[in-house]
C-alpha atoms as a PDB file:
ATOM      1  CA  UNK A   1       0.000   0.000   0.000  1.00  0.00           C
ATOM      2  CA  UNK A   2       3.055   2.401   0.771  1.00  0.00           C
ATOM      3  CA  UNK A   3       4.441   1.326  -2.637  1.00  0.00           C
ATOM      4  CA  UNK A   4       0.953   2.430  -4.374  1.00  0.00           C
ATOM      5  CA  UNK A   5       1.025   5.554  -2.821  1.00  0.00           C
ATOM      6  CA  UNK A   6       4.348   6.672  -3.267  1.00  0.00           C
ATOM      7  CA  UNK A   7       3.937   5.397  -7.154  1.00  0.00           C
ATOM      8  CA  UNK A   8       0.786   8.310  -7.113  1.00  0.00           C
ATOM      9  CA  UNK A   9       2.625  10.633  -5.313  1.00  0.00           C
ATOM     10  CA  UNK A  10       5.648  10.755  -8.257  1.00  0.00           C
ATOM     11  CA  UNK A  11       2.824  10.879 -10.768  1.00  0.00           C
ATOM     12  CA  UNK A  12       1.594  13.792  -9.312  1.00  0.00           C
ATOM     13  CA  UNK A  13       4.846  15.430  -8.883  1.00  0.00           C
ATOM     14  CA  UNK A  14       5.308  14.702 -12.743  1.00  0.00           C
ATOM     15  CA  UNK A  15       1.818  15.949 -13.497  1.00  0.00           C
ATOM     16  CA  UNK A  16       2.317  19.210 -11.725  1.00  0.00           C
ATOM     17  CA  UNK A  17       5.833  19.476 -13.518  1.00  0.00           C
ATOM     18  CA  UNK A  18       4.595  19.128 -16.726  1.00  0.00           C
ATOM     19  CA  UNK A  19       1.884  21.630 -15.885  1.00  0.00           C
ATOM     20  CA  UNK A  20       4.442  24.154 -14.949  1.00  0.00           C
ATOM     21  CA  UNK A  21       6.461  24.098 -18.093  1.00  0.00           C
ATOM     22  CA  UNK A  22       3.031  24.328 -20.082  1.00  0.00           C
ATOM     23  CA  UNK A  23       2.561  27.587 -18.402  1.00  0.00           C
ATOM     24  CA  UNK A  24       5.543  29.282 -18.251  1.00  0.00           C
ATOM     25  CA  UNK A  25       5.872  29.607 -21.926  1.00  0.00           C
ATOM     26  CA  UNK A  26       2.141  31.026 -21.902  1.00  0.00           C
ATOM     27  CA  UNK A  27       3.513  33.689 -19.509  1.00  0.00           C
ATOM     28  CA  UNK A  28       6.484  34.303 -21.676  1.00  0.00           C
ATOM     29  CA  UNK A  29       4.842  34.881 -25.031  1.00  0.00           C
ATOM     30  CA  UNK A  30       2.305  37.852 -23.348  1.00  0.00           C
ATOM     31  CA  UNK A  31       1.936  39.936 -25.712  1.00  0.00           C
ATOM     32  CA  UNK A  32      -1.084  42.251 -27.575  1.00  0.00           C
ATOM     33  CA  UNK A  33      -3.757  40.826 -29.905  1.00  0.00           C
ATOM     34  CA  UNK A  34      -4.720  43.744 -31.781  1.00  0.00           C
ATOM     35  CA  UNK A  35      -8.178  43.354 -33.655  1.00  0.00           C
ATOM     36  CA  UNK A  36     -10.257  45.441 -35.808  1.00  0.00           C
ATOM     37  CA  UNK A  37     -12.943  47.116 -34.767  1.00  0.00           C
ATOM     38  CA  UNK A  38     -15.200  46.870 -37.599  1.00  0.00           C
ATOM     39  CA  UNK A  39     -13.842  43.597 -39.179  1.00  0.00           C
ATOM     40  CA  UNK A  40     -12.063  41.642 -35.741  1.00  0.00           C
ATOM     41  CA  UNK A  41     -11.409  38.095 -38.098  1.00  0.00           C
ATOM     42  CA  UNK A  42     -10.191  40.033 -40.969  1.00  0.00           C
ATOM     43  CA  UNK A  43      -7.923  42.366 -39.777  1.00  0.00           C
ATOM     44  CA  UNK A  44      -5.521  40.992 -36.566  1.00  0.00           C
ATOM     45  CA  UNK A  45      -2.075  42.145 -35.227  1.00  0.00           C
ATOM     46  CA  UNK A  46       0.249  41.274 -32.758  1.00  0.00           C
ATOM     47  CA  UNK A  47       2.256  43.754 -30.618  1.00  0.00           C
ATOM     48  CA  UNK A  48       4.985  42.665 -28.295  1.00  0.00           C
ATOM     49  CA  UNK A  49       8.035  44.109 -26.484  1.00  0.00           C
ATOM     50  CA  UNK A  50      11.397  42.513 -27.687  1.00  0.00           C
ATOM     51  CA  UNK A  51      11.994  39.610 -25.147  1.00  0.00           C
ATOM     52  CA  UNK A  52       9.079  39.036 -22.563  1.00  0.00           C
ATOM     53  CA  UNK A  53       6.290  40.521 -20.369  1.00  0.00           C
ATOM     54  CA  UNK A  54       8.184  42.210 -18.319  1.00  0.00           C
ATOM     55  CA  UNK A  55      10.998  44.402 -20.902  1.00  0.00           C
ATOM     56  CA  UNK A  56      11.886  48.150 -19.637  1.00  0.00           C
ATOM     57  CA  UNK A  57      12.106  50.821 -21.449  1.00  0.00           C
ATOM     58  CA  UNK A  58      15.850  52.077 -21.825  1.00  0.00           C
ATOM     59  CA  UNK A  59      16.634  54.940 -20.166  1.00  0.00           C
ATOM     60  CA  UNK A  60      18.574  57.919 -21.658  1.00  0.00           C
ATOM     61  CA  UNK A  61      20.952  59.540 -19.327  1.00  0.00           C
ATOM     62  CA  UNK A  62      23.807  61.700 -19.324  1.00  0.00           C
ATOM     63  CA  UNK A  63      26.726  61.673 -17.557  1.00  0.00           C
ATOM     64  CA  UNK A  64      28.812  59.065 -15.282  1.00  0.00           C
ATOM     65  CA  UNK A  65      27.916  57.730 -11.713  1.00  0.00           C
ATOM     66  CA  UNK A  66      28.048  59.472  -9.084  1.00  0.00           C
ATOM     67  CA  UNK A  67      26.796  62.494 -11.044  1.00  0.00           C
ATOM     68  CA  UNK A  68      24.770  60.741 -13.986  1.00  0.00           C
ATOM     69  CA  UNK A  69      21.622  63.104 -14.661  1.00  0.00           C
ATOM     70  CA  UNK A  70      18.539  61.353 -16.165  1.00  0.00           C
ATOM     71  CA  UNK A  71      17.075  63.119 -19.018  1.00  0.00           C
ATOM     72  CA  UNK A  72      13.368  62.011 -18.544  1.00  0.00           C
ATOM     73  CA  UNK A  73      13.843  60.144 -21.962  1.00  0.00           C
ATOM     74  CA  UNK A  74      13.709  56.590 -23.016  1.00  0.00           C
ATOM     75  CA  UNK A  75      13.873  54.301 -25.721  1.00  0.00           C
ATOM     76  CA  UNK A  76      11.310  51.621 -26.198  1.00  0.00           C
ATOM     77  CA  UNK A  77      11.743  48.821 -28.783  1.00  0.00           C
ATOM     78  CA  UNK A  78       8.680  46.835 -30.073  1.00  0.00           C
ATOM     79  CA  UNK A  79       7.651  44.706 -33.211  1.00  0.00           C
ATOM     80  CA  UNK A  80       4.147  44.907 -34.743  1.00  0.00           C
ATOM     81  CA  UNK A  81       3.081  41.568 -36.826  1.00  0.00           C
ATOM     82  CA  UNK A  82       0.360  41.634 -39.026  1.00  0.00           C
ATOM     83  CA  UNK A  83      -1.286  38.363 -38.142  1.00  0.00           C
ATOM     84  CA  UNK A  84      -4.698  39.166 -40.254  1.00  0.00           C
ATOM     85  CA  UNK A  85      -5.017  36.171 -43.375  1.00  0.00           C
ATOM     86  CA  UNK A  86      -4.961  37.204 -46.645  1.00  0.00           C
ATOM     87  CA  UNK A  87      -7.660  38.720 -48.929  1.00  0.00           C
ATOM     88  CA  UNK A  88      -9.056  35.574 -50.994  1.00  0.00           C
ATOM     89  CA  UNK A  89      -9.028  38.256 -54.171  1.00  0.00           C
ATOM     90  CA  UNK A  90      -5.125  39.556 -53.284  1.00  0.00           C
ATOM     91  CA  UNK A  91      -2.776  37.763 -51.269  1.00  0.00           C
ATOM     92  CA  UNK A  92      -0.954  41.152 -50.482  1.00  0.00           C
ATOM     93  CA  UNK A  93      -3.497  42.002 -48.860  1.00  0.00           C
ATOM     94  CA  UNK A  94      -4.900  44.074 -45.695  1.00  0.00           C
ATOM     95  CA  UNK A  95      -1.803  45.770 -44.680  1.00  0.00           C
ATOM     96  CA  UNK A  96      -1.014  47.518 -41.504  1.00  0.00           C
ATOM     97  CA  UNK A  97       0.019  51.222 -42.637  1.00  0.00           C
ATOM     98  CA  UNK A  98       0.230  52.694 -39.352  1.00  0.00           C
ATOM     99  CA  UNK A  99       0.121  51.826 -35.720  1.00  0.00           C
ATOM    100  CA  UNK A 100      -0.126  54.723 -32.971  1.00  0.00           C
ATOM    101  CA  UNK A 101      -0.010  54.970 -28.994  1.00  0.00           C
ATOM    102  CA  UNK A 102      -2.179  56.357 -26.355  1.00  0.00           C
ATOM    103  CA  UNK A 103      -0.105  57.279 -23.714  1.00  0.00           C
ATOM    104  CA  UNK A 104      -1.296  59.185 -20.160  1.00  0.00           C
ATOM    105  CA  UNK A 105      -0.971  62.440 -20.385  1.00  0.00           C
ATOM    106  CA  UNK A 106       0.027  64.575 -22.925  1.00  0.00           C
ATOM    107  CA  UNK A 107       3.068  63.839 -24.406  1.00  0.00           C
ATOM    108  CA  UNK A 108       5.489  64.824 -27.607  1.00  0.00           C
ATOM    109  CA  UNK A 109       9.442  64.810 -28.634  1.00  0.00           C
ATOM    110  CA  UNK A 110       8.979  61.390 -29.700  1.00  0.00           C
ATOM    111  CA  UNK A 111      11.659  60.185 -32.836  1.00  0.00           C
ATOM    112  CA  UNK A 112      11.803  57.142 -34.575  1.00  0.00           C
ATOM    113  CA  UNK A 113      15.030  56.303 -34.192  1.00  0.00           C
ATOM    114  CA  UNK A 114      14.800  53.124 -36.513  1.00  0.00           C
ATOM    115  CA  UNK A 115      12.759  50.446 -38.014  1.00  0.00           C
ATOM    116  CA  UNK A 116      13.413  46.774 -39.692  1.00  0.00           C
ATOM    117  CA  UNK A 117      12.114  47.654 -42.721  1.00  0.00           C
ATOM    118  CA  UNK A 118      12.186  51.038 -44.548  1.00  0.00           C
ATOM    119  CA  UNK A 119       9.755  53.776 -45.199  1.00  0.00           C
ATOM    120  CA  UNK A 120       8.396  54.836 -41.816  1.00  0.00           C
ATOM    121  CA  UNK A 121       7.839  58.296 -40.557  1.00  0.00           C
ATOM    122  CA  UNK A 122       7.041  59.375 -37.170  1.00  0.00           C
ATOM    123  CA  UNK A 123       4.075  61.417 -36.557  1.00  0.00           C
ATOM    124  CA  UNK A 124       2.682  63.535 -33.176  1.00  0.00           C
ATOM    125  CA  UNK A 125      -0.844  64.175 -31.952  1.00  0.00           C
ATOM    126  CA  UNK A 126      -2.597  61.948 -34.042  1.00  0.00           C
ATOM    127  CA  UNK A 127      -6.418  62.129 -33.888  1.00  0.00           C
ATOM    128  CA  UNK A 128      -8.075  58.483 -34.943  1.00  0.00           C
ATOM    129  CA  UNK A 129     -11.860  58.291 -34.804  1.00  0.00           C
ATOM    130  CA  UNK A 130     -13.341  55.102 -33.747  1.00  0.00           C
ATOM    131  CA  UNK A 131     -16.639  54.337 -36.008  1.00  0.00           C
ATOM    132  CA  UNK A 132     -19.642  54.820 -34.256  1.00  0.00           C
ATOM    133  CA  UNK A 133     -17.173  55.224 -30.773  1.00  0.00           C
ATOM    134  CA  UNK A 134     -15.281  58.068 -30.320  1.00  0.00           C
ATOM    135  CA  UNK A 135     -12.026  59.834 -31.184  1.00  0.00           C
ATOM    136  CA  UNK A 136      -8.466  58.640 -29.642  1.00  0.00           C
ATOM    137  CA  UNK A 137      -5.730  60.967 -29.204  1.00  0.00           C
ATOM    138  CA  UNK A 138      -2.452  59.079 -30.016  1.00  0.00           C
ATOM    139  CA  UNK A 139       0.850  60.994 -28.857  1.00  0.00           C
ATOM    140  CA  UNK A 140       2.664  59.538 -31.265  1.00  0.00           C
ATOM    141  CA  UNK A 141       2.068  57.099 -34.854  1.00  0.00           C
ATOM    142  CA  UNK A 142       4.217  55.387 -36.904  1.00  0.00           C
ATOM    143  CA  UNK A 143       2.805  56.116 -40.216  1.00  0.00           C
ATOM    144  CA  UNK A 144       3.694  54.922 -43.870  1.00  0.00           C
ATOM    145  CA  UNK A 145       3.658  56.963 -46.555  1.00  0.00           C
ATOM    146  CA  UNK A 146       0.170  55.494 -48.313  1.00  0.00           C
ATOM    147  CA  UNK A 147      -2.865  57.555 -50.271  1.00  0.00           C
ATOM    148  CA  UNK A 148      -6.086  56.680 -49.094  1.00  0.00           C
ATOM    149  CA  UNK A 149      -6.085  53.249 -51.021  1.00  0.00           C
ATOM    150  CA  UNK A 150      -3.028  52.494 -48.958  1.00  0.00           C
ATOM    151  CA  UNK A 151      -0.471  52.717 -52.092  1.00  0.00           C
ATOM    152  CA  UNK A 152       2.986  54.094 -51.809  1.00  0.00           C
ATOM    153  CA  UNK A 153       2.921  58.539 -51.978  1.00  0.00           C
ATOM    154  CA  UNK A 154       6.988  57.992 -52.075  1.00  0.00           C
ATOM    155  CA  UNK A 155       8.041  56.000 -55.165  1.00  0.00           C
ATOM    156  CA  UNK A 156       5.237  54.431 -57.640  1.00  0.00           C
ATOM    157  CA  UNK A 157       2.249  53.992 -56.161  1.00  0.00           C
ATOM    158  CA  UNK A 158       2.758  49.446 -57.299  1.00  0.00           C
ATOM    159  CA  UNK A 159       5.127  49.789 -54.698  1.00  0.00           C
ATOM    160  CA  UNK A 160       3.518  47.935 -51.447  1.00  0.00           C
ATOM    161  CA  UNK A 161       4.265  49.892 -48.360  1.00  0.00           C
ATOM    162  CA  UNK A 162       3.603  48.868 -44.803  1.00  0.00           C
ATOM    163  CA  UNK A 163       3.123  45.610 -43.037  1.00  0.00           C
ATOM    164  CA  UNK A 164       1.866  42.346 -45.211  1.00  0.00           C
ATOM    165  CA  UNK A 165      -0.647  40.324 -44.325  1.00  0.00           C
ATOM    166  CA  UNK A 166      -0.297  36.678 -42.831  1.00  0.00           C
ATOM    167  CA  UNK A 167       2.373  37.013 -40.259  1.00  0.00           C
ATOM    168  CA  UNK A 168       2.833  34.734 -37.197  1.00  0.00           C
ATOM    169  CA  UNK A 169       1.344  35.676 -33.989  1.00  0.00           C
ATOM    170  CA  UNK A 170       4.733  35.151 -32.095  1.00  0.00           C
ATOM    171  CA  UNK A 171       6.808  37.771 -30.537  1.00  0.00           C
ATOM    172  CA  UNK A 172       9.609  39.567 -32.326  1.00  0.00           C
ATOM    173  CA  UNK A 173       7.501  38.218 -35.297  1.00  0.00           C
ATOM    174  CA  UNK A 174       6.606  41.544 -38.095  1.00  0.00           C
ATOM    175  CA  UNK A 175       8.061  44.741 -38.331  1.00  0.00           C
ATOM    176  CA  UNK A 176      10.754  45.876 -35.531  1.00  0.00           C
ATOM    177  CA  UNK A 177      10.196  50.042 -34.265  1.00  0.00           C
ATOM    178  CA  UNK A 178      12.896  51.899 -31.585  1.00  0.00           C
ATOM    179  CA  UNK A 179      11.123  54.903 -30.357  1.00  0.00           C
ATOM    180  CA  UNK A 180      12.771  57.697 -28.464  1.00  0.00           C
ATOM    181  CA  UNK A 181      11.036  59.930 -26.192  1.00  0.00           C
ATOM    182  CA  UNK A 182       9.591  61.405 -22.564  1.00  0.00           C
ATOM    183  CA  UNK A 183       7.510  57.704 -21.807  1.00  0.00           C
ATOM    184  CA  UNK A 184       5.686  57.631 -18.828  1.00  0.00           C
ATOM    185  CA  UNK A 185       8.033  56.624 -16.063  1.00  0.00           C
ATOM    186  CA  UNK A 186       7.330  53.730 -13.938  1.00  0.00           C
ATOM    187  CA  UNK A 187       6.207  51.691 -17.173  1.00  0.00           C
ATOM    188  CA  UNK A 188       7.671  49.022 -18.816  1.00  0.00           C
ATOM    189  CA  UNK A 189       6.921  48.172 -23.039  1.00  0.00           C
ATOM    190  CA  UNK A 190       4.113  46.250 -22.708  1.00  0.00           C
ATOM    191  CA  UNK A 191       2.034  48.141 -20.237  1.00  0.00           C
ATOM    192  CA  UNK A 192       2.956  51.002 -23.295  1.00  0.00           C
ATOM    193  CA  UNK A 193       1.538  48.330 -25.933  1.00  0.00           C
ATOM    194  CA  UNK A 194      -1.790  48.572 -24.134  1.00  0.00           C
ATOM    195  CA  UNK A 195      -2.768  51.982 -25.890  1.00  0.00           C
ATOM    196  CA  UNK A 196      -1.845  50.742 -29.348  1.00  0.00           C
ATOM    197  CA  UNK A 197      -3.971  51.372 -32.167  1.00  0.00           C
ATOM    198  CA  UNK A 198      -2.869  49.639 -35.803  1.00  0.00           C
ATOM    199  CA  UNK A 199      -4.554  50.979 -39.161  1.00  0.00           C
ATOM    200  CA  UNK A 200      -5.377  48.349 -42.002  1.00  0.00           C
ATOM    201  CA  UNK A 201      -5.781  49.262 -45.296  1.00  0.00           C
ATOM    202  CA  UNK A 202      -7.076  47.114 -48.014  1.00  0.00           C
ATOM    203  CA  UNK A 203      -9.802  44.478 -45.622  1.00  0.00           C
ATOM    204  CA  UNK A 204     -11.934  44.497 -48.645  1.00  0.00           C
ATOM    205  CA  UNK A 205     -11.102  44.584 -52.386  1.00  0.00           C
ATOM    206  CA  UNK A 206     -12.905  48.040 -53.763  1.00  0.00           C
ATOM    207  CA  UNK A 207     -12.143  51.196 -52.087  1.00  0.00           C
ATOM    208  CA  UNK A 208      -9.872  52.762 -49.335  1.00  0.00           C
ATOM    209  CA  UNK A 209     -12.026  49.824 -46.970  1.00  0.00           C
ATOM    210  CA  UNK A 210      -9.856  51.308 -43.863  1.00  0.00           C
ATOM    211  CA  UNK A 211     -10.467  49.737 -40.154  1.00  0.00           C
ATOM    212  CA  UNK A 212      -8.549  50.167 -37.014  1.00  0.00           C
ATOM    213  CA  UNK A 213      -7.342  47.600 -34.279  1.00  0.00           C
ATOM    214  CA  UNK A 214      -7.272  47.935 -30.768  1.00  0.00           C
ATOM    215  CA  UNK A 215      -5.852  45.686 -28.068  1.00  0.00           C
ATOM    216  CA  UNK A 216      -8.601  42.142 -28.188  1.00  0.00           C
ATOM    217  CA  UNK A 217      -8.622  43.173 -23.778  1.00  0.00           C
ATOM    218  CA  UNK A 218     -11.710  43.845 -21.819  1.00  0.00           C
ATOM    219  CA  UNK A 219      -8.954  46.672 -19.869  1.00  0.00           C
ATOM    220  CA  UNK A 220      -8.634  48.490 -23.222  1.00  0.00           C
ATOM    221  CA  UNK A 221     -11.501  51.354 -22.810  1.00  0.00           C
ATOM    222  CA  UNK A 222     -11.993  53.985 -25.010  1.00  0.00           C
ATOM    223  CA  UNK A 223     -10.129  56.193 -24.480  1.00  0.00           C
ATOM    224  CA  UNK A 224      -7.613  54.495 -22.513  1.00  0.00           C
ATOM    225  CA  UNK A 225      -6.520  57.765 -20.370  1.00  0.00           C
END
């Protein structure tokens, strides 16, 4: 009887083990599914700080210990995958052509200071109106140079700009941003992640067909701040 209930208890040691590594990769992989509002199985994104939940921002400071002088600056690195499948008509097809934060506050001096692939601009008080919701002020957006159809205004407008459809939902998966600015102190990347908004262009063939995601969380109100 001993024997039978030390064989259960090492099954349930294994059981609880095997639970436990299930998990922690869960907790690892937090991130920010970012759905449309007017089309949320259409258009999908995924935000996500560099390495895990928990990522800082960087500070920017001047100086050397003992007398190192913070600036009230920071850099914060992020990736934004577009995880939305692609148009049956045009495999290209939504893009992301923008994706902007709501931070507390109000907030500017932001600069891109670079991004994995080329084209991006950084933009400042940013006014996005929800349909039939209301209108977010985002400090800052990370815009590509599209026309209202979401073609290139830079070089011809075949040339595809922004973020392609059909991207994995994994982090450092999409396009890679390093921001520069005054962030709110005290947060780290993710909790900045929360007031992301992403623009799609292109959810339906025909027209500019525009929609914008926001963070799939019952904490993401409208406004945020």
């Amino acid at each position: 009887m001993v024997e039978a209930r030390n064989r259960t208890l090492i099954r349930r040691t294994l059981l609880a083990a095997v639970l436990m590594l299930a998990v922690v990769p869960a907790i690892r992989l937090a991130a920010h599914v970012v759905v449309g509002y007017g089309n949320p199985t259409l258009a999908k994104a995924f935000v996500s700080s560099p390495t895990a939940a928990g990522d800082a921002l960087i500070p920017i400071t001047w100086g050397t210990e003992p007398n190192r002088v913070d600036t009230g600056l920071s850099v914060a690195c992020f990736y934004v995958a577009n995880s939305s499948p692609a148009r049956p008509d045009d495999d290209d097809w939504p893009r992301i052509t923008a994706a902007g934060f709501e931070l507390p506050g109000v907030r500017s001096g932001f600069t891109l200071i670079s991004a994995s692939t080329p084209g991006w601009g950084l933009e400042e008080g940013i006014a996005v109106t929800i349909p039939g919701r209301t209108t977010v002020m985002l400090d800052f957006a990370l815009v590509a140079p599209v026309n209202p159809m979401g073609r290139s205004t830079a070089g011809t407008p075949q040339e595809l700009l922004g973020i392609p459809p059909r991207q994995d939902a994994v982090r450092r998966s999409g396009t890679r941003f390093c921001v520069a600015g005054p962030f709110p102190q005290g947060f780290n990347i993710e909790q900045i992640l929360n007031g992301v908004v992403t623009r799609f262009h292109g959810v339906h063939p025909n027209g500019p067909s525009i929609d914008y995601g926001l963070w799939d969380n019952a904490l993401r109100t409208i406004p945020l701040f």
